[in-house]
Protein backbone atom coordinates (compact mmCIF):
# COMPACT_ATOMS: atom_id res chain seq x y z
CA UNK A 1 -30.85 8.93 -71.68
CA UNK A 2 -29.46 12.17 -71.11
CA UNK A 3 -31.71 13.12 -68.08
CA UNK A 4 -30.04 9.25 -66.91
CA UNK A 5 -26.48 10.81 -67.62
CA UNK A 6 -26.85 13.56 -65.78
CA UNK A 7 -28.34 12.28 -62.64
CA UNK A 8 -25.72 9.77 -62.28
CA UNK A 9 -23.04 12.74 -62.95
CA UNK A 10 -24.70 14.59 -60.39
CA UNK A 11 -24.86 11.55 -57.78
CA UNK A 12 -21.47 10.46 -58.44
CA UNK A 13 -20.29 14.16 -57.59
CA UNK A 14 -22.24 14.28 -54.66
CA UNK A 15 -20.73 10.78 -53.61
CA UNK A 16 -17.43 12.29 -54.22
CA UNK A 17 -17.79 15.05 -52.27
CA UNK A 18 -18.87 13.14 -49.24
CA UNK A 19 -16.78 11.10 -49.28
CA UNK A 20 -13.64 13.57 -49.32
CA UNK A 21 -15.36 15.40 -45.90
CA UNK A 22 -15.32 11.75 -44.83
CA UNK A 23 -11.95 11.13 -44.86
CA UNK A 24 -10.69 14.96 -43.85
CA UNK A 25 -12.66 14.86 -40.87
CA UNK A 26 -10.89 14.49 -37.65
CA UNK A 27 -12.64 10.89 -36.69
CA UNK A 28 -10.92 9.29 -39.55
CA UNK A 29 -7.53 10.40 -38.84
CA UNK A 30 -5.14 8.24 -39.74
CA UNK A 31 -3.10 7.65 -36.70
CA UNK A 32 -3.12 8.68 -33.12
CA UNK A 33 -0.14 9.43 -31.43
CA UNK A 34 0.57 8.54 -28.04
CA UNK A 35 3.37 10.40 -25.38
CA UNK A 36 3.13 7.99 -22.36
CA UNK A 37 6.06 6.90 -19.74
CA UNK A 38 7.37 3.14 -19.89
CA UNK A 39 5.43 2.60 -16.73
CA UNK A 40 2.69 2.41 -18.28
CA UNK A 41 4.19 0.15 -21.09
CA UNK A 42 1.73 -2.73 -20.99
CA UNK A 43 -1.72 -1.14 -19.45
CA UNK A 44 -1.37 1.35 -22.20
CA UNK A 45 -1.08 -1.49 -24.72
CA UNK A 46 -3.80 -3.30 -23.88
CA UNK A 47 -6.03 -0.52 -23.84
CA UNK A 48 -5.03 0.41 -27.34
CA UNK A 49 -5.34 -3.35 -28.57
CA UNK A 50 -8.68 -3.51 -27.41
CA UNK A 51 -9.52 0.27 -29.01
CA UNK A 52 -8.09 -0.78 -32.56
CA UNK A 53 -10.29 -3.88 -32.47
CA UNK A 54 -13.28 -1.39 -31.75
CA UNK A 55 -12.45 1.21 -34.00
CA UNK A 56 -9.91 0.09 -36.78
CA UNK A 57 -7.66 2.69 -36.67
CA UNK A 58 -4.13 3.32 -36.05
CA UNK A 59 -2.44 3.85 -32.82
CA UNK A 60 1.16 4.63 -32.03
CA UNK A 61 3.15 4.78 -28.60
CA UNK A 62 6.23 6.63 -27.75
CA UNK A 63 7.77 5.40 -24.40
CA UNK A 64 9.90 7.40 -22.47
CA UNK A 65 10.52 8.88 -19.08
CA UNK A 66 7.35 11.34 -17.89
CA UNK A 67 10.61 14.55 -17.71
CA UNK A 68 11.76 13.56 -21.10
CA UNK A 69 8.52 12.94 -22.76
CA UNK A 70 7.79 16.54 -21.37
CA UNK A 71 10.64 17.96 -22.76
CA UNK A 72 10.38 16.30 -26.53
CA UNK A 73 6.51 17.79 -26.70
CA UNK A 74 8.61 21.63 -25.67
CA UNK A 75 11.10 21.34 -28.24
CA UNK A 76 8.33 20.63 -30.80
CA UNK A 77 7.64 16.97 -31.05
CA UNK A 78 4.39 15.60 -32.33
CA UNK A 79 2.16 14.20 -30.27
CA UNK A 80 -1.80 14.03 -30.00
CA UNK A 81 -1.95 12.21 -26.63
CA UNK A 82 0.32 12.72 -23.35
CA UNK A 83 0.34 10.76 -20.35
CA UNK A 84 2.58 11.46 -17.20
CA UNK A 85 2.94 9.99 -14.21
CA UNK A 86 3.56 13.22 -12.73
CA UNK A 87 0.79 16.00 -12.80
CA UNK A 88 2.65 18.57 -13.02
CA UNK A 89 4.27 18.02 -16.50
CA UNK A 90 0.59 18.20 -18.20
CA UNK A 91 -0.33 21.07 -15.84
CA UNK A 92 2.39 22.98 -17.05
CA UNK A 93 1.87 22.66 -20.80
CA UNK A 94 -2.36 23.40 -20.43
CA UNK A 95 -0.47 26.82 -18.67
CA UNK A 96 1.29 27.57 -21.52
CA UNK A 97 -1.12 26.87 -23.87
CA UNK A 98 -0.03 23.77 -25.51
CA UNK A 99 -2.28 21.19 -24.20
CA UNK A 100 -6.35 21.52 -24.24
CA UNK A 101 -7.72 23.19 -21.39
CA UNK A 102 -10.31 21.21 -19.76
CA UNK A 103 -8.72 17.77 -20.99
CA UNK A 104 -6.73 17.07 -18.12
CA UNK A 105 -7.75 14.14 -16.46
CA UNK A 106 -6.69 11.64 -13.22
CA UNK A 107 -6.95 8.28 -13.79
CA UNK A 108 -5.61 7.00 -10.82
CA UNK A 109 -2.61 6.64 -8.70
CA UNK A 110 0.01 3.84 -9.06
CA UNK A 111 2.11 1.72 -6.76
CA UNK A 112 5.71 0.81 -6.26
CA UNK A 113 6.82 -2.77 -5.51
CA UNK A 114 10.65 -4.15 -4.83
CA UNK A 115 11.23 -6.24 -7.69
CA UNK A 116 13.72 -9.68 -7.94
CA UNK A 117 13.93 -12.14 -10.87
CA UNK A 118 12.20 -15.49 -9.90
CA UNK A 119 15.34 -17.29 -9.73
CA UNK A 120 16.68 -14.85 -7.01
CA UNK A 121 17.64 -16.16 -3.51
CA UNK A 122 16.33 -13.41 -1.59
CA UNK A 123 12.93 -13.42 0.05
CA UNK A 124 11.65 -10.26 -0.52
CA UNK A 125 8.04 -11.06 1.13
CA UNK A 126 9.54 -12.07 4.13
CA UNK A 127 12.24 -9.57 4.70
CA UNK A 128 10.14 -6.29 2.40
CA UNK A 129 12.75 -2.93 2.16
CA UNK A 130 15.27 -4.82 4.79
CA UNK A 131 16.18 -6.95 1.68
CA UNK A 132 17.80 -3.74 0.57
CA UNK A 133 20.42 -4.25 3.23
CA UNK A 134 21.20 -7.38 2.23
CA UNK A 135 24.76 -8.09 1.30
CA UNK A 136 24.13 -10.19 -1.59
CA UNK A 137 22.23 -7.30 -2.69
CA UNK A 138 25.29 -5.13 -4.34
CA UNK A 139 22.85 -3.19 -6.30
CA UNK A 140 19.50 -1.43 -6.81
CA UNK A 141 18.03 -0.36 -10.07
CA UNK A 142 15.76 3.01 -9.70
CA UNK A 143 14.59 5.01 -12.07
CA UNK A 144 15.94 8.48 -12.39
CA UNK A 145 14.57 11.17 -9.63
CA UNK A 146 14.74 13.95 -11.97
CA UNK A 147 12.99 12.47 -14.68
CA UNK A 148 10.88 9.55 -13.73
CA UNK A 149 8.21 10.26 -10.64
CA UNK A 150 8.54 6.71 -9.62
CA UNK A 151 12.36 7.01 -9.17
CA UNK A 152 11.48 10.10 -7.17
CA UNK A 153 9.06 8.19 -5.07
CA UNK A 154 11.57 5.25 -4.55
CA UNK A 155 13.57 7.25 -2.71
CA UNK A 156 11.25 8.78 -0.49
CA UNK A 157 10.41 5.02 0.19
CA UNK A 158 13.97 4.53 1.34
CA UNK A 159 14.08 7.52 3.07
CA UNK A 160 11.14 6.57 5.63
CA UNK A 161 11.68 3.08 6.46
CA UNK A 162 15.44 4.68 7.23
CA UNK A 163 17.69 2.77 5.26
CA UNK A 164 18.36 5.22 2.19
CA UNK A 165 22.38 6.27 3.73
CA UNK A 166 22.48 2.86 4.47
CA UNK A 167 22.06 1.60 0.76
CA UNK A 168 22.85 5.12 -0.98
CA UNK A 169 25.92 3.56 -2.58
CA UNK A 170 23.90 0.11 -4.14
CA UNK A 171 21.88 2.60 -6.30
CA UNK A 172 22.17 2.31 -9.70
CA UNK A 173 20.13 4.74 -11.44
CA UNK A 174 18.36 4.66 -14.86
CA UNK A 175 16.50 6.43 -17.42
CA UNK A 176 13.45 4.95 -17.20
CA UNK A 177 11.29 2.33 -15.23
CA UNK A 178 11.45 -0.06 -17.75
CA UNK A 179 15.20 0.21 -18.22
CA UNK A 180 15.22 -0.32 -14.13
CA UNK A 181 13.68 -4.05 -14.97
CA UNK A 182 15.93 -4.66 -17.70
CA UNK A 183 18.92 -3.85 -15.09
CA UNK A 184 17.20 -6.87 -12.66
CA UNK A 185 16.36 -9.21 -15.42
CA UNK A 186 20.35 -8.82 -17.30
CA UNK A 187 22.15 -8.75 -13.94
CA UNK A 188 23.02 -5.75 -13.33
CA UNK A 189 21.35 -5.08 -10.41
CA UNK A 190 19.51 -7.44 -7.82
CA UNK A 191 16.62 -5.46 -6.97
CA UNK A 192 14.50 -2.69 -8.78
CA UNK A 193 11.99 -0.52 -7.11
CA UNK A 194 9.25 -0.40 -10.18
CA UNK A 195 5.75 0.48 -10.73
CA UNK A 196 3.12 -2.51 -9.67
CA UNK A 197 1.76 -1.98 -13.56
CA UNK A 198 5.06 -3.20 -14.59
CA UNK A 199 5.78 -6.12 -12.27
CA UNK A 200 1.86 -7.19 -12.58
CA UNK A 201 2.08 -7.29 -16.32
CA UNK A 202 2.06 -11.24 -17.67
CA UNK A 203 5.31 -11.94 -18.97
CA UNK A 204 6.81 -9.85 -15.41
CA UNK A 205 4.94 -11.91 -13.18
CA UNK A 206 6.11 -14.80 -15.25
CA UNK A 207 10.32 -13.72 -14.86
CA UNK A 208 9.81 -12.19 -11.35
CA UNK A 209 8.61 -11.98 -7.68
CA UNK A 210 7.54 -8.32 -5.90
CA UNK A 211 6.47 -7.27 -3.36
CA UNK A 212 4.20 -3.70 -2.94
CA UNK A 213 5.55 -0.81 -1.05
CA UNK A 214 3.20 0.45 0.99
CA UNK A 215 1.63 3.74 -0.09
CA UNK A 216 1.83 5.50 2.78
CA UNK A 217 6.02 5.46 2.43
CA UNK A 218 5.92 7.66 -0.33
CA UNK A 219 4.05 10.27 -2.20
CA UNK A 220 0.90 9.78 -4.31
CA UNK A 221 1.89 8.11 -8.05
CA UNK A 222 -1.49 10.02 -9.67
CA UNK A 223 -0.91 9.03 -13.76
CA UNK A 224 -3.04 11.74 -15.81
CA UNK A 225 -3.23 12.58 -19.66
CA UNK A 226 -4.09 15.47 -21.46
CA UNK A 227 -4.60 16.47 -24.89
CA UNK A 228 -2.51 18.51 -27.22
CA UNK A 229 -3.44 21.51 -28.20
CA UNK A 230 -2.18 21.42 -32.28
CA UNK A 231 -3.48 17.88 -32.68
CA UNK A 232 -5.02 16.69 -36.19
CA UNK A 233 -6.28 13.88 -34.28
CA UNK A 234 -8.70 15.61 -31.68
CA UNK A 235 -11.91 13.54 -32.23
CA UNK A 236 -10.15 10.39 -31.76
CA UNK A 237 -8.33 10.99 -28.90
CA UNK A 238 -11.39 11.72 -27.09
CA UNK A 239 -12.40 8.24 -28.08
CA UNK A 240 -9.62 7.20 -26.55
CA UNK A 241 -9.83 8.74 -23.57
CA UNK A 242 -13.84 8.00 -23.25
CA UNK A 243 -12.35 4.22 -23.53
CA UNK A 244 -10.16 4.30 -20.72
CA UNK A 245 -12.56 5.47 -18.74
CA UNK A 246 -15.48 3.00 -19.84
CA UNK A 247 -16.21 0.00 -17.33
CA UNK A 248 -13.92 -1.75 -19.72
CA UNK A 249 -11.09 0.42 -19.55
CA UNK A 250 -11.11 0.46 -15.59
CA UNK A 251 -10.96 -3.21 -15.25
CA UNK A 252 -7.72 -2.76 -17.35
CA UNK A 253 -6.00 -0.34 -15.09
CA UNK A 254 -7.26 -2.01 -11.94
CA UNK A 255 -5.42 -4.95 -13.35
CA UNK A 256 -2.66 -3.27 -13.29
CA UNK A 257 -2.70 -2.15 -9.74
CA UNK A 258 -3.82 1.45 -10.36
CA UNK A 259 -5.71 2.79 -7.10
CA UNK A 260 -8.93 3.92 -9.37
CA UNK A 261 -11.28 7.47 -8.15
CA UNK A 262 -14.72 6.31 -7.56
């Protein structure tokens, strides 16, 4: 009986102990946190619906601009994961040592489309960035230059098809490319020049009509992530990440109009 006793004391100790390294080990974190810019507000969410389904574990997002996102994670912020659509933000932070060398990674390059609600008389297929001249068109939504690459890109846009003095007074800037939408679809503004990953998501295609901008108008949109250097969460972000870049991942983002490396 006591030789019983004993054993189970032992095993249930041993049990214990495992169990404790179980749960303080980095792949059962309890949450992974997520730094990513709004326009990649409903990619991003699918791929983390379809990685809690996998994996059962927590994931939050923080959406923001890519300039203010970058700025947060310098004044101390939190994060595990950050995406930008602008590679020099993650660049800069593997520099200084606050992001993982070696973690930096290109998943693609975006698009930008002109973007009208669906009840809009304009045809923005037929007449493309000439719609910009417009007069019913009294404004354009963009996203901020200095803190959103898309914004930055939308005026390069305007710049070469040589209509950007021409409609310099219509724009209406904002803080993010989300916000630029939200301008269209309240009434603030007729057009928006957003990322294809916004306009292609379901419930956008549903309240809107676009039309792409062709790439060569502006310069490359290349959205990249990179992990934090003080993260708790290390293990599991590399799950993530290893996600994303499964076959199943890719046919997300190619959904959503991202221009994928082979």
């Amino acid at each position: 009986m006591i030789q019983t006793y004993i054993a189970r004391a032992i095993l249930t100790i041993i049990l214990c102990l495992l169990l404790q390294t179980f749960f303080e080990s980095p792949l059962f974190a309890q949450e992974l946190r997520i730094f990513a810019p709004t326009e990649m507000k409903f990619v991003l969410q699918d791929l983390v619906d379809d990685f809690q389904k996998a994996r059962q574990q927590k994931v939050s997002i923080s959406f923001d601009s890519s300039g203010r996102l970058f700025a947060r994670i310098k004044q101390g912020e939190t994060a595990d994961l950050f995406f930008s659509s602008d590679l020099r933000f993650p660049q800069r932070l593997v520099e200084t040592g606050e992001a993982e060398s070696g973690t930096l990674y290109r998943y693609g390059a975006s698009s930008l489309v002109l973007w009208a609600p669906k009840h809009s008389s304009l045809n923005i297929p037929l007449q493309q960035m000439q719609v910009l001249l417009d007069p019913m068109v009294k404004k354009i939504a963009i996203p901020d230059p200095a803190l959103v690459p898309p914004g930055k890109a939308a005026l390069a846009a305007l710049a070469h098809v040589r209509v950007y003095e021409a409609v310099q007074k219509k724009i209406t800037l904002t803080d993010t490319s989300w916000m630029a939408a939200r301008y269209v679809e309240s009434g603030a503004a007729e057009v928006a020049i957003i990322p294809l990953s916004l306009a292609t998501a379901p419930s956008m295609l549903e309240a809107g009509i676009y039309w792409e901008i062709p790439r060569a108008y502006y310069p490359s949109l290349e959205v990249c992530s990179v992990i934090l250097r003080d993260t708790p969460s290390r293990e599991m972000a590399r799950a993530f990440l290893l996600h994303i870049n499964s076959k199943a991942g890719r046919t997300v983002l190619h959904r959503y109009g991202f221009l994928l490396p082979r």
